[in-house]
N, C-alpha and C. Protein backbone atom coordinates (compact mmCIF):
# COMPACT_ATOMS: atom_id res chain seq x y z
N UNK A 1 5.42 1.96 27.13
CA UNK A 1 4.04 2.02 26.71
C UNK A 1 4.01 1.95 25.19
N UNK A 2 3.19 1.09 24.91
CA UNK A 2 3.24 1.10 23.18
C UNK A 2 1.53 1.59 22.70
N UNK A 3 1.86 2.25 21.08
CA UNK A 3 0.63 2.65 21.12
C UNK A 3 -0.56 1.73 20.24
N UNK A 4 -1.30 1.43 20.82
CA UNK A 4 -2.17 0.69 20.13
C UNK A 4 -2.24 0.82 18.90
N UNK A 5 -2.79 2.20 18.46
CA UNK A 5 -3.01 2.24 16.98
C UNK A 5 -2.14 1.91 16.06
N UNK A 6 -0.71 1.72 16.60
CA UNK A 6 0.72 0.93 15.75
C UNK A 6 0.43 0.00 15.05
N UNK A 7 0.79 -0.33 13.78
CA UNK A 7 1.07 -1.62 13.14
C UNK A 7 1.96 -3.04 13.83
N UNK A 8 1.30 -4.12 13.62
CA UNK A 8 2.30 -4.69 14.48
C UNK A 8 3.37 -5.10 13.54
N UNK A 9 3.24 -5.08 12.02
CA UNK A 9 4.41 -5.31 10.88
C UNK A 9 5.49 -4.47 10.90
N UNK A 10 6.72 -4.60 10.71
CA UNK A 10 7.42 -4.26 10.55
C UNK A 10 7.50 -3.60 9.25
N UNK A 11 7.97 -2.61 8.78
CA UNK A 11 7.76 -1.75 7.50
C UNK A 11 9.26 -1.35 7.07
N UNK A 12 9.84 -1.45 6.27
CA UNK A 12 10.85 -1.03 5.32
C UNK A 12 10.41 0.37 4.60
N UNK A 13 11.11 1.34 4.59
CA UNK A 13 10.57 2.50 3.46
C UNK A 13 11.57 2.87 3.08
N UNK A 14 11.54 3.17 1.90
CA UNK A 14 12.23 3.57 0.74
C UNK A 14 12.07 4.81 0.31
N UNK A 15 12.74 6.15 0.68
CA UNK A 15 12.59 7.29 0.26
C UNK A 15 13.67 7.92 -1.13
N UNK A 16 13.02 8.24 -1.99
CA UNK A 16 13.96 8.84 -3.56
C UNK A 16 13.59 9.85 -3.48
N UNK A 17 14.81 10.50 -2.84
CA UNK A 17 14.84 11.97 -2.45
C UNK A 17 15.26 13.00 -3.86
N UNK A 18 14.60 14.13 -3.84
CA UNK A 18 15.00 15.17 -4.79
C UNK A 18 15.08 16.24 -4.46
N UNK A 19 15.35 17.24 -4.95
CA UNK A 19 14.95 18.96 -4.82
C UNK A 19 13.92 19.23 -4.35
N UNK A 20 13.10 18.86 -4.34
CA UNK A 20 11.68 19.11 -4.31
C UNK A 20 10.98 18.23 -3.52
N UNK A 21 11.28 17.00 -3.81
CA UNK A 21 10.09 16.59 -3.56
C UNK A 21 10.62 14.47 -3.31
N UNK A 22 10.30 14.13 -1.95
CA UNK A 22 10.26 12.91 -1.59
C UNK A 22 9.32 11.87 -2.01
N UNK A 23 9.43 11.15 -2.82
CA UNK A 23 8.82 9.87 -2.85
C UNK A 23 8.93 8.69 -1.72
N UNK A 24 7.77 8.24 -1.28
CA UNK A 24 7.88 7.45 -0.10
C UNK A 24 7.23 6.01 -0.80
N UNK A 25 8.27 5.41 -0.15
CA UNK A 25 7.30 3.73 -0.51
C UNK A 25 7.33 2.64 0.76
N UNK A 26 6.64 2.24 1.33
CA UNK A 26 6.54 1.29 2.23
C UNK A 26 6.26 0.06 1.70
N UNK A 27 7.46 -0.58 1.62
CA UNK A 27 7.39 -1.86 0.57
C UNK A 27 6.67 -3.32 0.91
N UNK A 28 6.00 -3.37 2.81
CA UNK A 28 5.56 -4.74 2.84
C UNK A 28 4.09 -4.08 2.51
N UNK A 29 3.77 -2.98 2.92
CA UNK A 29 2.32 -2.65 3.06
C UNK A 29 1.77 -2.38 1.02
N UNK A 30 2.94 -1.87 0.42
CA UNK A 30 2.90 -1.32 -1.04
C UNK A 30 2.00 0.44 -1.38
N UNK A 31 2.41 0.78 0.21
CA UNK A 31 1.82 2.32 -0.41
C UNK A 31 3.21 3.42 -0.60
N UNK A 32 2.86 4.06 -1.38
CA UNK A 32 3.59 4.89 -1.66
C UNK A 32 2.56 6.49 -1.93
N UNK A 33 3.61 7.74 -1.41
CA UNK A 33 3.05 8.96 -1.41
C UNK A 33 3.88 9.33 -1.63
N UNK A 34 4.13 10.93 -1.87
CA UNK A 34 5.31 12.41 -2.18
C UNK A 34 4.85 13.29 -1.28
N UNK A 35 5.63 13.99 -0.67
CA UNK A 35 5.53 15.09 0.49
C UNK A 35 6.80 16.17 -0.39
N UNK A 36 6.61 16.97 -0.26
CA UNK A 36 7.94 18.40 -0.53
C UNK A 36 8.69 17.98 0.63
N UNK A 37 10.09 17.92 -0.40
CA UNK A 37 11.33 18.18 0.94
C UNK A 37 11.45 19.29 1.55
N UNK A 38 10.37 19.71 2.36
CA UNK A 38 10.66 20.57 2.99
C UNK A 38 10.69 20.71 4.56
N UNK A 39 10.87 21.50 5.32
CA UNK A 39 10.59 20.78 7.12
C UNK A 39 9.14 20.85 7.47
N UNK A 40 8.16 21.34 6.59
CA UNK A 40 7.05 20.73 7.03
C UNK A 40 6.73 19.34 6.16
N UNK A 41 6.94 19.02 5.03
CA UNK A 41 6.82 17.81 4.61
C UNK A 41 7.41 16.68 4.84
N UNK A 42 8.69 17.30 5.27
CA UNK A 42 9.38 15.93 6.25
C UNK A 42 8.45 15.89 7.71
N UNK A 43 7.93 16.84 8.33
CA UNK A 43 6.96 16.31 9.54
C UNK A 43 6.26 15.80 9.06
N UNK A 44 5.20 16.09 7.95
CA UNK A 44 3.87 15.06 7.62
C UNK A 44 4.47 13.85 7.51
N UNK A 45 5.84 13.69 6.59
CA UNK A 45 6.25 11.79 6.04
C UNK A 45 6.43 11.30 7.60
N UNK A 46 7.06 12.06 8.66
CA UNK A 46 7.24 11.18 10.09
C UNK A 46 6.35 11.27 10.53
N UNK A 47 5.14 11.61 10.66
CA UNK A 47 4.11 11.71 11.49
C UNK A 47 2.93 10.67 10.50
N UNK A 48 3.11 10.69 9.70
CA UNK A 48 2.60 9.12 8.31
C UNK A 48 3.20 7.67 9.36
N UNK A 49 4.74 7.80 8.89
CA UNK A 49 4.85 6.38 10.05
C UNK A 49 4.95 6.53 10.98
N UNK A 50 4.35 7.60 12.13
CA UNK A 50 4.17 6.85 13.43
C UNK A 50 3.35 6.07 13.85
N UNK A 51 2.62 5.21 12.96
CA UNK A 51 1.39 4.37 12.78
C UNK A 51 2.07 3.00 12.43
N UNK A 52 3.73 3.23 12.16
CA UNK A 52 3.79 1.89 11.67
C UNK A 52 5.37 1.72 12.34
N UNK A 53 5.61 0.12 12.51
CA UNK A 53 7.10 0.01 13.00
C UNK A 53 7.78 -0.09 12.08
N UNK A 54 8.68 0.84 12.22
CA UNK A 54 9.63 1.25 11.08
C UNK A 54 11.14 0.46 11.37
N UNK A 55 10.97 -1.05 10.55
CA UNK A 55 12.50 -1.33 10.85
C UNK A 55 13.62 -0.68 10.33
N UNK A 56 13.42 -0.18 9.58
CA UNK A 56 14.50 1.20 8.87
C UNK A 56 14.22 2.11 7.50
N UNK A 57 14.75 2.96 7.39
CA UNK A 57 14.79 3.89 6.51
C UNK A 57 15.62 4.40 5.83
N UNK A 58 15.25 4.01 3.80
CA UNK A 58 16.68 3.96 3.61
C UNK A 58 16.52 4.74 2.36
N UNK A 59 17.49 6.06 2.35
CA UNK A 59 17.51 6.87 1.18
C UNK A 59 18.95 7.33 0.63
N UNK A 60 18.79 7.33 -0.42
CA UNK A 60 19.81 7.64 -1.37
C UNK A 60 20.69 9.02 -0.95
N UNK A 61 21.81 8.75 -1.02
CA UNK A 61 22.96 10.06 -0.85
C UNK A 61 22.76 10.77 -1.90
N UNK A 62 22.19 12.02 -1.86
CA UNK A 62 22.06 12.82 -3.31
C UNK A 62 22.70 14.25 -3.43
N UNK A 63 24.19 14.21 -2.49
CA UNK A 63 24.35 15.75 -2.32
C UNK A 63 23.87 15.81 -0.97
N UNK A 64 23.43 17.00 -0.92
CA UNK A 64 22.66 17.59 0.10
C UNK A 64 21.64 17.85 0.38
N UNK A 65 20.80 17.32 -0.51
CA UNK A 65 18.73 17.04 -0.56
C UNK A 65 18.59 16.15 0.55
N UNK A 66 19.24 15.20 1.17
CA UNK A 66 18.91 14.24 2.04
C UNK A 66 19.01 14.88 3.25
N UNK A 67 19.73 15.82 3.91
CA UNK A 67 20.12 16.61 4.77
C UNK A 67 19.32 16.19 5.98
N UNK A 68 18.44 17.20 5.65
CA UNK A 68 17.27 17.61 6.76
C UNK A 68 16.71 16.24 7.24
N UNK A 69 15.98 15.24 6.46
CA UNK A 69 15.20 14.05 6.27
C UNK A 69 16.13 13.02 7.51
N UNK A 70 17.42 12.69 6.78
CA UNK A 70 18.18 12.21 7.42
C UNK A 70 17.88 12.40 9.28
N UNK A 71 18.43 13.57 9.30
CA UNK A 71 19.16 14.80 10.49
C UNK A 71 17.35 14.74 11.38
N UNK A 72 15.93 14.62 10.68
CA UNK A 72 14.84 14.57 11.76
C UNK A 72 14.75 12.93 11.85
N UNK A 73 14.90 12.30 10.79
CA UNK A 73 14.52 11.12 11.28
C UNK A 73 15.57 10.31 11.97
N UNK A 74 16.81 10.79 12.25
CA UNK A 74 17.66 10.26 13.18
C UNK A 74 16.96 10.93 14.23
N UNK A 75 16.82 12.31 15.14
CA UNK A 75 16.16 12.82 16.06
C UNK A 75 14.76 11.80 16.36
N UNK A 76 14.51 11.25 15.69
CA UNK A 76 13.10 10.44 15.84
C UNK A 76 13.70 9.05 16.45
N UNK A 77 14.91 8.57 16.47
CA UNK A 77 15.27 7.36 17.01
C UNK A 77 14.66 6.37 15.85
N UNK A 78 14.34 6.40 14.66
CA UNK A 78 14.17 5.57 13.85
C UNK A 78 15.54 5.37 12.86
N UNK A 79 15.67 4.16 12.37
CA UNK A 79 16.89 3.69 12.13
C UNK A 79 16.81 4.04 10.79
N UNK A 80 17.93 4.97 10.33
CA UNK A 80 18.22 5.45 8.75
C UNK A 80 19.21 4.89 8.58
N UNK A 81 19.26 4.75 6.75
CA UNK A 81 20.89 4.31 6.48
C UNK A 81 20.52 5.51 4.84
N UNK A 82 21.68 5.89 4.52
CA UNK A 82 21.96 6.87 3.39
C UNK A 82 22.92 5.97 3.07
N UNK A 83 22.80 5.60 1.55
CA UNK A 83 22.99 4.82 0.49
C UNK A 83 23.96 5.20 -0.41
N UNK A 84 25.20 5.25 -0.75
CA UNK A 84 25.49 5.11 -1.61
C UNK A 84 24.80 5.13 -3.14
N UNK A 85 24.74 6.22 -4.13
CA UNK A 85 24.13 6.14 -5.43
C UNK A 85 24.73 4.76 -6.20
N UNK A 86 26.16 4.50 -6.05
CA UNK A 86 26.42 3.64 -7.33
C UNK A 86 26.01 1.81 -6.55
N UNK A 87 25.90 2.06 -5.11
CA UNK A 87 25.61 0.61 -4.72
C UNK A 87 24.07 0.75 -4.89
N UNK A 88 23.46 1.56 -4.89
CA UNK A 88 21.81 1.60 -5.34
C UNK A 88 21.46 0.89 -6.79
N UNK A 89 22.22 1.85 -8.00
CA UNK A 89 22.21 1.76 -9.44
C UNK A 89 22.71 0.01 -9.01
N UNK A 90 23.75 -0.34 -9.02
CA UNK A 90 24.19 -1.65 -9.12
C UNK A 90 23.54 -2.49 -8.72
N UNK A 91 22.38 -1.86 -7.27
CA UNK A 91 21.40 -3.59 -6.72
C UNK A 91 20.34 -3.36 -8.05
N UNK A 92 19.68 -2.05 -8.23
CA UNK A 92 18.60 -2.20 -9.37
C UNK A 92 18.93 -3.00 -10.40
């Protein structure tokens, strides 16, 4: 069953994770928001794209700030990849 209200685009997002606080960017649509890394702000950012098909999700290895984010949005069956910092710096 699929849900209507879904996007039928496919969406890329780009999360620059910190201490604090996630920056989100959905790069075909061009919105971007910040939620607190926290486990309720990681529910609001997944419950943001369940409106949209998420061909993957891709955030920076920063330590251990990525943790949680990672660890629900794998539980969500949406496709993450954690990045390497110096292959990040090097595509910018």
């Amino acid at each position: 069953m699929t849900n209507p209200k879904k996007s039928k685009t496919m969406v890329n997002v780009g999360v620059d994770v910190g201490k604090s606080v996630l920056d989100i960017y959905l790069h075909e649509k061009g919105l971007y928001w910040q939620v607190e890394n926290t486990p309720d702000g990681i529910k609001k950012l997944l419950g943001g794209l369940d409106r949209y098909q998420v061909e993957r999700l891709v955030m920076e290895a920063t330590g251990r700030y990525q943790h949680l984010l990672a660890e629900k949005t794998f539980e969500r069956d949406l496709p993450v990849c954690v990045v390497k910092p110096l292959a990040v710096r090097r595509y910018a």
